[in-house]
Structure formats: structure tokens, C-alpha cells
C-alpha atoms as a PDB file:
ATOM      1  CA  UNK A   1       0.000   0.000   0.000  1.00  0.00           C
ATOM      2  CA  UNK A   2       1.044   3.786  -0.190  1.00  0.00           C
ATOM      3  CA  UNK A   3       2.145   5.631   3.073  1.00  0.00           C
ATOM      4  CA  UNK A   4      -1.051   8.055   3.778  1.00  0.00           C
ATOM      5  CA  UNK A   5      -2.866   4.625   3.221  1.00  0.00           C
ATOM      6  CA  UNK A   6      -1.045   3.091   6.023  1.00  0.00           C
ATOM      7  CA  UNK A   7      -0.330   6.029   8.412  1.00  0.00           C
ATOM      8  CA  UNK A   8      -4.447   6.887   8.354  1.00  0.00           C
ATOM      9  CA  UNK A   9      -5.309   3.320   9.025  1.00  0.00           C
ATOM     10  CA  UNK A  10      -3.084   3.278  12.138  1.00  0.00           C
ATOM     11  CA  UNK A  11      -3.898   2.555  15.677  1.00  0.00           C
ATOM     12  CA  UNK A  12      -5.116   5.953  17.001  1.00  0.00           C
ATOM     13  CA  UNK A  13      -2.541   6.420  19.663  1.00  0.00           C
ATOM     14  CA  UNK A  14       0.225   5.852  16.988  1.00  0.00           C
ATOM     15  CA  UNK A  15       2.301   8.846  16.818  1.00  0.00           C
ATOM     16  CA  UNK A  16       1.795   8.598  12.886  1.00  0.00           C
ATOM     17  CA  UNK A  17      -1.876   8.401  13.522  1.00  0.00           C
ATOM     18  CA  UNK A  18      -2.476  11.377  15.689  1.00  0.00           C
ATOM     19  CA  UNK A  19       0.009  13.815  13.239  1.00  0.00           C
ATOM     20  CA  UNK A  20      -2.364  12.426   9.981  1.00  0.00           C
ATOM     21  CA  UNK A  21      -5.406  13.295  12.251  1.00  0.00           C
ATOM     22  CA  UNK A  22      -3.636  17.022  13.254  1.00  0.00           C
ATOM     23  CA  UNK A  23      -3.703  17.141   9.269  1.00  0.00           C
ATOM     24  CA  UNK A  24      -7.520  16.720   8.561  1.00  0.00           C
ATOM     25  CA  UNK A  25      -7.825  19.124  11.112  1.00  0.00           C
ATOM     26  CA  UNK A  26      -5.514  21.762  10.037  1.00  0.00           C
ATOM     27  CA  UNK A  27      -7.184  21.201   6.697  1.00  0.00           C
ATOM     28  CA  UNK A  28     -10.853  21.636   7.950  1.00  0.00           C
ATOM     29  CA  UNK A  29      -9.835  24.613   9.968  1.00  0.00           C
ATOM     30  CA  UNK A  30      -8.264  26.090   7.142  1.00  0.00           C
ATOM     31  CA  UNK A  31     -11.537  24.922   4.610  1.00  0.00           C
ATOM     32  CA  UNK A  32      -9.232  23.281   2.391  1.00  0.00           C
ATOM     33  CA  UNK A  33     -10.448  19.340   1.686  1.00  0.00           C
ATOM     34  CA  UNK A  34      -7.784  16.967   3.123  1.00  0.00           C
ATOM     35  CA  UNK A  35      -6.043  15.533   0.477  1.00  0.00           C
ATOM     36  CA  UNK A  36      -3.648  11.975   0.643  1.00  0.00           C
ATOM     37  CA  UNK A  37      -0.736  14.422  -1.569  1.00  0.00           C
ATOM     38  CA  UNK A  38      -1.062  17.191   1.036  1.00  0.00           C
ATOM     39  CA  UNK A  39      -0.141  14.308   4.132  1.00  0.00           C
ATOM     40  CA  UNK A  40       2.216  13.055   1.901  1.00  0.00           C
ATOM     41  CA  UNK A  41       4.279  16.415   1.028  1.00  0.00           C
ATOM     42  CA  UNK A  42       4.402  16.746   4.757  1.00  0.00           C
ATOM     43  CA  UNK A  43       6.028  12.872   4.864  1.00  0.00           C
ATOM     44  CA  UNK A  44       8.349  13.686   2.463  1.00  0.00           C
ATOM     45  CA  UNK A  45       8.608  17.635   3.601  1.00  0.00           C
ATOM     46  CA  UNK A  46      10.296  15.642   7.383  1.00  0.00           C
ATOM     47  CA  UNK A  47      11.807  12.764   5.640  1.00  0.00           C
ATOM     48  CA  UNK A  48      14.194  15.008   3.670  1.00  0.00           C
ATOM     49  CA  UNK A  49      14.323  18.137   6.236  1.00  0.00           C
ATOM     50  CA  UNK A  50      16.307  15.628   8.165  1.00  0.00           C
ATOM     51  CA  UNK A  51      17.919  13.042   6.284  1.00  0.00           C
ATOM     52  CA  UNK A  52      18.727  16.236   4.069  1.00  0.00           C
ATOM     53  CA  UNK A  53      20.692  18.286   6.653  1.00  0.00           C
ATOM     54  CA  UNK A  54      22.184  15.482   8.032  1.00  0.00           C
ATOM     55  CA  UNK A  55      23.767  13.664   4.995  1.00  0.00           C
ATOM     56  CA  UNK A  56      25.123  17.399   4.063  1.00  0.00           C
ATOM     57  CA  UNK A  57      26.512  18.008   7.195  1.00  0.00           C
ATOM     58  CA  UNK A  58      28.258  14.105   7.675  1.00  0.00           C
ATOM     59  CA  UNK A  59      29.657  14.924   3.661  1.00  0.00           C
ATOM     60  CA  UNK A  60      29.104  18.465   2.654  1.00  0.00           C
ATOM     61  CA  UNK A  61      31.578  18.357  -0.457  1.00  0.00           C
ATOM     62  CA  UNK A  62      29.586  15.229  -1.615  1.00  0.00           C
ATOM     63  CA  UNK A  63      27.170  14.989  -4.441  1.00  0.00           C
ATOM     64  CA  UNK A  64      24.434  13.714  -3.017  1.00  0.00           C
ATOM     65  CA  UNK A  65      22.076  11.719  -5.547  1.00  0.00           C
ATOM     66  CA  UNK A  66      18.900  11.288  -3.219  1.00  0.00           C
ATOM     67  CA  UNK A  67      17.034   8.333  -3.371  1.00  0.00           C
ATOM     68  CA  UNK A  68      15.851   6.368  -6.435  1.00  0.00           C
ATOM     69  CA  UNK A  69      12.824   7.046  -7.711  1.00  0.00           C
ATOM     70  CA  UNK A  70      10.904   4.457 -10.258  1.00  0.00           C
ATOM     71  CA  UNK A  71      10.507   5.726 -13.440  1.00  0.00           C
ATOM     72  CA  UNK A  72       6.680   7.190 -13.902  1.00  0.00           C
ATOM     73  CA  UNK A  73       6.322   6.267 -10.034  1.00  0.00           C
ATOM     74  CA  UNK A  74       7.187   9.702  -7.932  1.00  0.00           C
ATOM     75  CA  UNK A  75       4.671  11.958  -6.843  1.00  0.00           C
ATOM     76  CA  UNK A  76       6.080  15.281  -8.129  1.00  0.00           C
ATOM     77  CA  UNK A  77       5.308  16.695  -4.388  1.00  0.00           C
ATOM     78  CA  UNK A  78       7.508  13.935  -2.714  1.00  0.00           C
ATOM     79  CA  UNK A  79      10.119  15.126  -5.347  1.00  0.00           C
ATOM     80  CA  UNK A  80       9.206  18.745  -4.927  1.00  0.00           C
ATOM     81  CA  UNK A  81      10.803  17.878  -1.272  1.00  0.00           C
ATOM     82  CA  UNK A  82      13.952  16.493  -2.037  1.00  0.00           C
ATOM     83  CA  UNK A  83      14.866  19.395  -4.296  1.00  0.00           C
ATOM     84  CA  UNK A  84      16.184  21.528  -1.403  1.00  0.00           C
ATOM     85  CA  UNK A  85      18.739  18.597  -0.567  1.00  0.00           C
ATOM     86  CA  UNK A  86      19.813  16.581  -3.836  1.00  0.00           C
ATOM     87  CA  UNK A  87      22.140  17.410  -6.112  1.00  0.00           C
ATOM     88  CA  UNK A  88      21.050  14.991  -8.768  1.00  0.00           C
ATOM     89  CA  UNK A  89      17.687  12.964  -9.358  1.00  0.00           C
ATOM     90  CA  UNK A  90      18.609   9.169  -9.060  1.00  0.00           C
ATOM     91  CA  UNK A  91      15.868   7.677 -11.344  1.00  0.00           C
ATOM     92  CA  UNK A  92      15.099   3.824 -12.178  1.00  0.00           C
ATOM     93  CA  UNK A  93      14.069   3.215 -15.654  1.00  0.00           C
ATOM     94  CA  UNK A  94      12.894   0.388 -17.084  1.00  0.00           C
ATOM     95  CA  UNK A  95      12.271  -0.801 -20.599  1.00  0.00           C
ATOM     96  CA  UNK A  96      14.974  -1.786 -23.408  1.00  0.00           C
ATOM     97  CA  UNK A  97      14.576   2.120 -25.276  1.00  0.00           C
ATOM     98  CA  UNK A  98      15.649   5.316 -23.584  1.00  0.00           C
ATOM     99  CA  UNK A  99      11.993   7.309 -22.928  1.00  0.00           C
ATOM    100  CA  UNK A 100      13.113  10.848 -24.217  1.00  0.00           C
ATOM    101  CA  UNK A 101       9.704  12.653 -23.835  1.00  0.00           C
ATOM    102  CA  UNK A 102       9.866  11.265 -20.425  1.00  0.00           C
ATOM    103  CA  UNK A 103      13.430  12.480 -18.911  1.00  0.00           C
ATOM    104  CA  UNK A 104      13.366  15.273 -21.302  1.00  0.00           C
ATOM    105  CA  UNK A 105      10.180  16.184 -19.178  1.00  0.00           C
ATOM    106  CA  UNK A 106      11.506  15.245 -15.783  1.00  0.00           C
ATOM    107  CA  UNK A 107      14.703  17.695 -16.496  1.00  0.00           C
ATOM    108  CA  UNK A 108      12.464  20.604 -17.522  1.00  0.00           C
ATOM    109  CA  UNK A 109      10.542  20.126 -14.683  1.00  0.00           C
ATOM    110  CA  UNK A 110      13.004  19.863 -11.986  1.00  0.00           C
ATOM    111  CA  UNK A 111      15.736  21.414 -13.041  1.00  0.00           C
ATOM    112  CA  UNK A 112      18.630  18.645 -12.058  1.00  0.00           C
ATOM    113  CA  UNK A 113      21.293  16.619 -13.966  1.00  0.00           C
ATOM    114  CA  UNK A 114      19.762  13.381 -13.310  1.00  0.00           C
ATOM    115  CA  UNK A 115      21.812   9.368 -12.852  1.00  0.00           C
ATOM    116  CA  UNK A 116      20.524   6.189 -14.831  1.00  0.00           C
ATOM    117  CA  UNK A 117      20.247   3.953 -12.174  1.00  0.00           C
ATOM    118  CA  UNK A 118      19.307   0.307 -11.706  1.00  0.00           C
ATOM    119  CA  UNK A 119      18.435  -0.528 -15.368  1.00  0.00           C
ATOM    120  CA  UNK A 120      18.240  -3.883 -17.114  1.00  0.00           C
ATOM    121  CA  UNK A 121      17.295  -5.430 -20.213  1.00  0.00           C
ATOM    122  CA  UNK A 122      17.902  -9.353 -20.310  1.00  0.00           C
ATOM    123  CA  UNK A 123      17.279 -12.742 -22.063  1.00  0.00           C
ATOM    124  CA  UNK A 124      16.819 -16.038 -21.673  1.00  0.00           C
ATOM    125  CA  UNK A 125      19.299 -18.623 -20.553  1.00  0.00           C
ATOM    126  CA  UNK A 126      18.919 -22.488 -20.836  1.00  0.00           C
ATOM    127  CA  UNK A 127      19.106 -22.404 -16.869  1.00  0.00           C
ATOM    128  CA  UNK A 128      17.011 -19.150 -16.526  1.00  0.00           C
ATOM    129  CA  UNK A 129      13.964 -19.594 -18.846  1.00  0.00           C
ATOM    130  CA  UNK A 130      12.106 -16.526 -17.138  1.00  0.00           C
ATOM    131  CA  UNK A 131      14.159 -13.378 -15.416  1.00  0.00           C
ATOM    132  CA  UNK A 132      13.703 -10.031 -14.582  1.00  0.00           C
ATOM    133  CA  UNK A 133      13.453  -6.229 -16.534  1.00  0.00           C
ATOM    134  CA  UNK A 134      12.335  -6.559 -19.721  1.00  0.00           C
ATOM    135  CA  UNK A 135      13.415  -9.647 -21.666  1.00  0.00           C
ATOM    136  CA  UNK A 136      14.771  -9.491 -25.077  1.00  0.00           C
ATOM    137  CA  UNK A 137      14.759 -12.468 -27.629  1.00  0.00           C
ATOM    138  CA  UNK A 138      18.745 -12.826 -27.075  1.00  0.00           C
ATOM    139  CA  UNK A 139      21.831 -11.753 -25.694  1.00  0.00           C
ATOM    140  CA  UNK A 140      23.046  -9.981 -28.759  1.00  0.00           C
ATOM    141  CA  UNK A 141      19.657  -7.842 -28.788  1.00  0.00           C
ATOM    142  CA  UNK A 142      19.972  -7.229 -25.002  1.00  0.00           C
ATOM    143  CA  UNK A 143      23.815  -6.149 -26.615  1.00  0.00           C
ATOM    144  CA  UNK A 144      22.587  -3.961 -29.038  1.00  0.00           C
ATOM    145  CA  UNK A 145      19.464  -2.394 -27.217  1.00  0.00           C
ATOM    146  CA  UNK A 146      22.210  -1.104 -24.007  1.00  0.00           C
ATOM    147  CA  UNK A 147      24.694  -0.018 -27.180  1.00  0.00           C
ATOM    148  CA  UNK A 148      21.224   2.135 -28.205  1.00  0.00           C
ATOM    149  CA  UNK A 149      19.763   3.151 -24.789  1.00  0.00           C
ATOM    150  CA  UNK A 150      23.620   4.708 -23.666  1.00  0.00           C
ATOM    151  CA  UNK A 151      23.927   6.134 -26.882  1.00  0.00           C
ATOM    152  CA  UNK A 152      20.369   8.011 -26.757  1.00  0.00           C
ATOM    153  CA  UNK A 153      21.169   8.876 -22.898  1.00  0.00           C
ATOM    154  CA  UNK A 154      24.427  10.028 -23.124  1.00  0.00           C
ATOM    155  CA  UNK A 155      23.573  12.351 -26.193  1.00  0.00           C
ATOM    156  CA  UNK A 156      21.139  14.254 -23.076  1.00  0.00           C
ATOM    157  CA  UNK A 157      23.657  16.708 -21.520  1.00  0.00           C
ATOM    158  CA  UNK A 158      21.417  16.653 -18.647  1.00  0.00           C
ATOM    159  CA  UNK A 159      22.278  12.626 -18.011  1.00  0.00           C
ATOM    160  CA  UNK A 160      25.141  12.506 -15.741  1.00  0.00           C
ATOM    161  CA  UNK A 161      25.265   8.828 -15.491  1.00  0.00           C
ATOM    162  CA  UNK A 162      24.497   5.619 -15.630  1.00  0.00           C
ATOM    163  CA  UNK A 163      24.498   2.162 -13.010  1.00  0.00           C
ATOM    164  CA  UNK A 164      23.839  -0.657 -14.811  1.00  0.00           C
ATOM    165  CA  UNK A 165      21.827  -3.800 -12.670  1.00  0.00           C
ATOM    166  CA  UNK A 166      22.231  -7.177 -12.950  1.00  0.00           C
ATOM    167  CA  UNK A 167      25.065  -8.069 -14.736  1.00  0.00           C
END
């Protein structure tokens, strides 16, 4: 399930519990509806406040890529919250092609040089019949689709990188 999900469905003495219920209130005292991305910009709005700070001030000549976000699957207020403290947005792609429209998008929109992380293609083995990411017809096409999907990346300026999984 999602976080607000879980958090409002907690006991009502968790501490979780009572700060989602001081939400609906604020909300109804302010007349605004009580919305699931509002609770969840305030997660994200104390996740990275502190984990921010901290990581800056334990390495603050570090790049600091933030955590890795599933491509399509990032609320753009969780993001939004993470700005303030990332140098770079860590993103996990999946697919064989490199979605342009996608991370040409995401760059616009956030404004950060962003890593390739965690990305597959793969094929089938005579041990491993099934296997994860997207599975191409061989290991030459899995060959030639990561020739084409660096190629497409790399020609982005705004692609800094790029972690390969699964080898």
C-alpha cells in the first residue's frame, strides 16, 4: 500500500496516527479538503528536512544523488521535497529504449542533472527460462538495445550517469 494509506489506518494512539489526524484538522480549519498528496508532502517535507541536513553536514563536499525514484512512479510533491537537498535525481528506468519525452520532461521540470540507475534489459538462458526487466529475444539484442539506450542517454547533456543492474 502507499504511506497516507497506512499512516491513516493506524492505531489511534500511533504517533503517525495522531500527526495524519492534526492534518484533517488543520485542513478543515483552514476549509481546504484533506487531500492523501497534502499528508504526503508533509512525509516527504520531514523525511528530507532531516535526512537532508544530516547527509550534508556528515559529507558536505559530496554529491548527493537522493534516493531512487521508479521511473513514472514519484509523486512530483515527494520530489518537490527532495529538491532543497539533492544534487542529482537518481531515477530507475525500465524498458529496453531510452523514454526521451519522459526524462526530457523530468529535467524541464526539476531542473537537475539526473543518474541512470538500476536498469536492465535481459534474455533467456537455458538455466534461466524466465528473469527479470524486460526480456529481449537474445543476448546480442539485449547487446545492441544497451549499445542504443547509452547512446540516446548520453547524447542528453542533462544525463550525468548511468548504473547498470544485474550483470
Amino acid at each position: 500500500t502507499d504511506w497516507v494509506s497506512y499512516i491513516s489506518k493506524m492505531n489511534p494512539k500511533a504517533p503517525g496516527r495522531k500527526r495524519y489526524e492534526q492534518y484533517v484538522a488543520d485542513c478543515r480549519r483552514r476549509n481546504v479538503p484533506p487531500a492523501d498528496e497534502g499528508f504526503l508532502r508533509l512525509i516527504a517535507r520531514e523525511l528530507y528536512s532531516v535526512i537532508g541536513k544530516e547527509t550534508r553536514s556528515l559529507a558536505p563536499n559530496t554529491l548527493i544523488f537522493g534516493e531512487r525514484y521508479l521511473a513514472g512512479d514519484h509523486p512530483d510533491c515527494v520530489v518537490e521535497e527532495a529538491l532543497p537537498y539533492i544534487d542529482v535525481l537518481s531515477i530507475q528506468p525500465g524498458g529496453a529504449t531510452f523514454n526521451e519525452p519522459y526524462f526530457d520532461q523530468l529535467h524541464a521540470k526539476f531542473k537537475k542533472p539526473i543518474l541512470l540507475c538500476d536498469h536492465q534489459c535481459s534474455f533467456a538462458t537455458p538455466e534461466y527460462h524466465k528473469t527479470m526487466w524486460q526480456q529481449l529475444e537474445s543476448e546480442e539484442a539485449v547487446g545492441r538495445a544497451y549499445e542504443e539506450y547509452l547512446r540516446d542517454a548520453f547524447a542528453k547533456p542533462y544525463i550525468i550517469g548511468y548504473q547498470r543492474c544485474q550483470y
